[in-house]
Protein backbone atom coordinates (compact mmCIF):
# COMPACT_ATOMS: atom_id res chain seq x y z
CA UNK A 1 -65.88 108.56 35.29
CA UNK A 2 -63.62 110.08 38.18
CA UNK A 3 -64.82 109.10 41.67
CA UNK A 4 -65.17 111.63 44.14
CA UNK A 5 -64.07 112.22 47.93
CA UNK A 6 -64.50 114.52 50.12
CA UNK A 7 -62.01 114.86 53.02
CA UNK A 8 -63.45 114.95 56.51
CA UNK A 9 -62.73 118.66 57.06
CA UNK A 10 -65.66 119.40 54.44
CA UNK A 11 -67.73 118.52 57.06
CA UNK A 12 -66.31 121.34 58.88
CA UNK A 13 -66.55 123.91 55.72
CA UNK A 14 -70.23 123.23 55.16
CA UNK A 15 -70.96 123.39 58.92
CA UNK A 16 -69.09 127.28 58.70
CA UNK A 17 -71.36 127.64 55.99
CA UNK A 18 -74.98 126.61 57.32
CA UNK A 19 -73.95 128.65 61.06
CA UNK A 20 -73.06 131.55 58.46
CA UNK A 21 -76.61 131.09 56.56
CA UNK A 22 -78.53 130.38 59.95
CA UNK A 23 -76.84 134.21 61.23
CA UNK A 24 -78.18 135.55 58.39
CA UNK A 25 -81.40 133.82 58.72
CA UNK A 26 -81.03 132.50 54.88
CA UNK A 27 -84.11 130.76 53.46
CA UNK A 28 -83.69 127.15 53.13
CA UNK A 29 -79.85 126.54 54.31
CA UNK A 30 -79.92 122.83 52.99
CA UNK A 31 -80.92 123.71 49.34
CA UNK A 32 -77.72 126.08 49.09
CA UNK A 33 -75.57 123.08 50.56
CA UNK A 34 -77.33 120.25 48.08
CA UNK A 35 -76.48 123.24 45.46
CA UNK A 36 -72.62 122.86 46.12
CA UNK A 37 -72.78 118.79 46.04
CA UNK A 38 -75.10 119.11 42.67
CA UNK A 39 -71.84 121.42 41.51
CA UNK A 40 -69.23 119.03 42.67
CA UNK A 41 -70.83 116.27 40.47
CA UNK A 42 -69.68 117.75 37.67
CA UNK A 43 -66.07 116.65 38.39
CA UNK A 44 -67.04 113.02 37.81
CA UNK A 45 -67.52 113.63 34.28
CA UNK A 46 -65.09 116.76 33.85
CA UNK A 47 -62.26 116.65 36.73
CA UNK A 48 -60.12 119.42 35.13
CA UNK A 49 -62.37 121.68 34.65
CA UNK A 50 -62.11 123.90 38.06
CA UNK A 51 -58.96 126.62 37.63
CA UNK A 52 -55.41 125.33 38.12
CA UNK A 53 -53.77 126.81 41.85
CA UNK A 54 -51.06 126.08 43.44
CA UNK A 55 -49.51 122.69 44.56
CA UNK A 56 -51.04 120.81 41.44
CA UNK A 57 -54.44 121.53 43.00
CA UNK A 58 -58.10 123.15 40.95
CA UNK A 59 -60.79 125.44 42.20
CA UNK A 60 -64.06 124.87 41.30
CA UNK A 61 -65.89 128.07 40.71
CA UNK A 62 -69.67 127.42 42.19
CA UNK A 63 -72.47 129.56 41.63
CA UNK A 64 -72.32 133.30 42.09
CA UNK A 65 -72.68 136.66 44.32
CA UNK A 66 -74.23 135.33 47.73
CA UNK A 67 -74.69 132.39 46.49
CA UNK A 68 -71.27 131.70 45.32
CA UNK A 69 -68.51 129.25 46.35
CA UNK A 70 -65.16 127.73 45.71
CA UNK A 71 -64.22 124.17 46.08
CA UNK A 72 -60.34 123.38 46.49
CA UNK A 73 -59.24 120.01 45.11
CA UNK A 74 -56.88 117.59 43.75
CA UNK A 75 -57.63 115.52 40.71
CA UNK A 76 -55.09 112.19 40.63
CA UNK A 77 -55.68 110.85 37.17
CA UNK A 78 -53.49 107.28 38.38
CA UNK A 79 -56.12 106.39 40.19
CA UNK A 80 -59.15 108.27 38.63
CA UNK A 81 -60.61 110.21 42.04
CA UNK A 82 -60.91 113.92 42.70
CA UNK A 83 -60.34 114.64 46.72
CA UNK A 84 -62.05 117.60 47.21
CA UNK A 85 -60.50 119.30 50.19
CA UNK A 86 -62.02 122.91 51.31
CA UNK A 87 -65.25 124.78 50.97
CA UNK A 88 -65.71 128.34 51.38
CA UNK A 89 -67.84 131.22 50.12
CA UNK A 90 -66.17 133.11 47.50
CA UNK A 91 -66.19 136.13 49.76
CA UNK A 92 -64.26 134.27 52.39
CA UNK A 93 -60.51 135.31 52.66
CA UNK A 94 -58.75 131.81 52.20
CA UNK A 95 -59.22 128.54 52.80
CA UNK A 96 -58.11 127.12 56.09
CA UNK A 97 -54.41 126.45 56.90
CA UNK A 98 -55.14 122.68 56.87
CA UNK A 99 -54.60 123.12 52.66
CA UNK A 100 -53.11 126.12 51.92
CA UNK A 101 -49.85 124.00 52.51
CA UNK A 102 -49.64 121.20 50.81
């Protein structure tokens, strides 16, 4: 089973994500966040399963429509642990410069 971190910019991402929720006075911001950890679980058991991109990195595809988000990360099989690196809503543009990069 793959261990999974998240790199401190997440933080960051979901913050974007509940002031984003709170402008549109969403019902129950914290449910949609424990939504995208309950998705991100999966990679423990299944850490290839998100959609090859570029630079040897996946996207997880998580939920849909309003609700629906994309989770950028790396999956290094030598040591068994999937960094997740971004957040963002699938209607979001791109992911920060931070790892569009490397």
């Amino acid at each position: 089973m793959a261990r999974i971190e998240l790199a401190p910019e997440v933080a960051e991402d979901f913050d974007r994500i509940l002031d984003h929720l709170a402008t549109y006075q969403v019902e129950n911001p914290g449910q949609r966040i424990g939504e995208i950890i309950a998705a991100l679980d999966v990679l423990e058991q299944n850490p290839l399963i998100g959609r090859p991109v570029a630079n040897g990195k996946r996207e997880l595809v998580i939920g849909r429509r309003t609700r629906g988000y994309l989770a950028l990360y790396r999956y290094v099989p030598e040591m068994d642990i999937v960094f997740v690196l971004a957040i963002r809503s699938q209607r979001e543009a791109g992911y920060a410069e931070r790892v569009e990069e490397g």
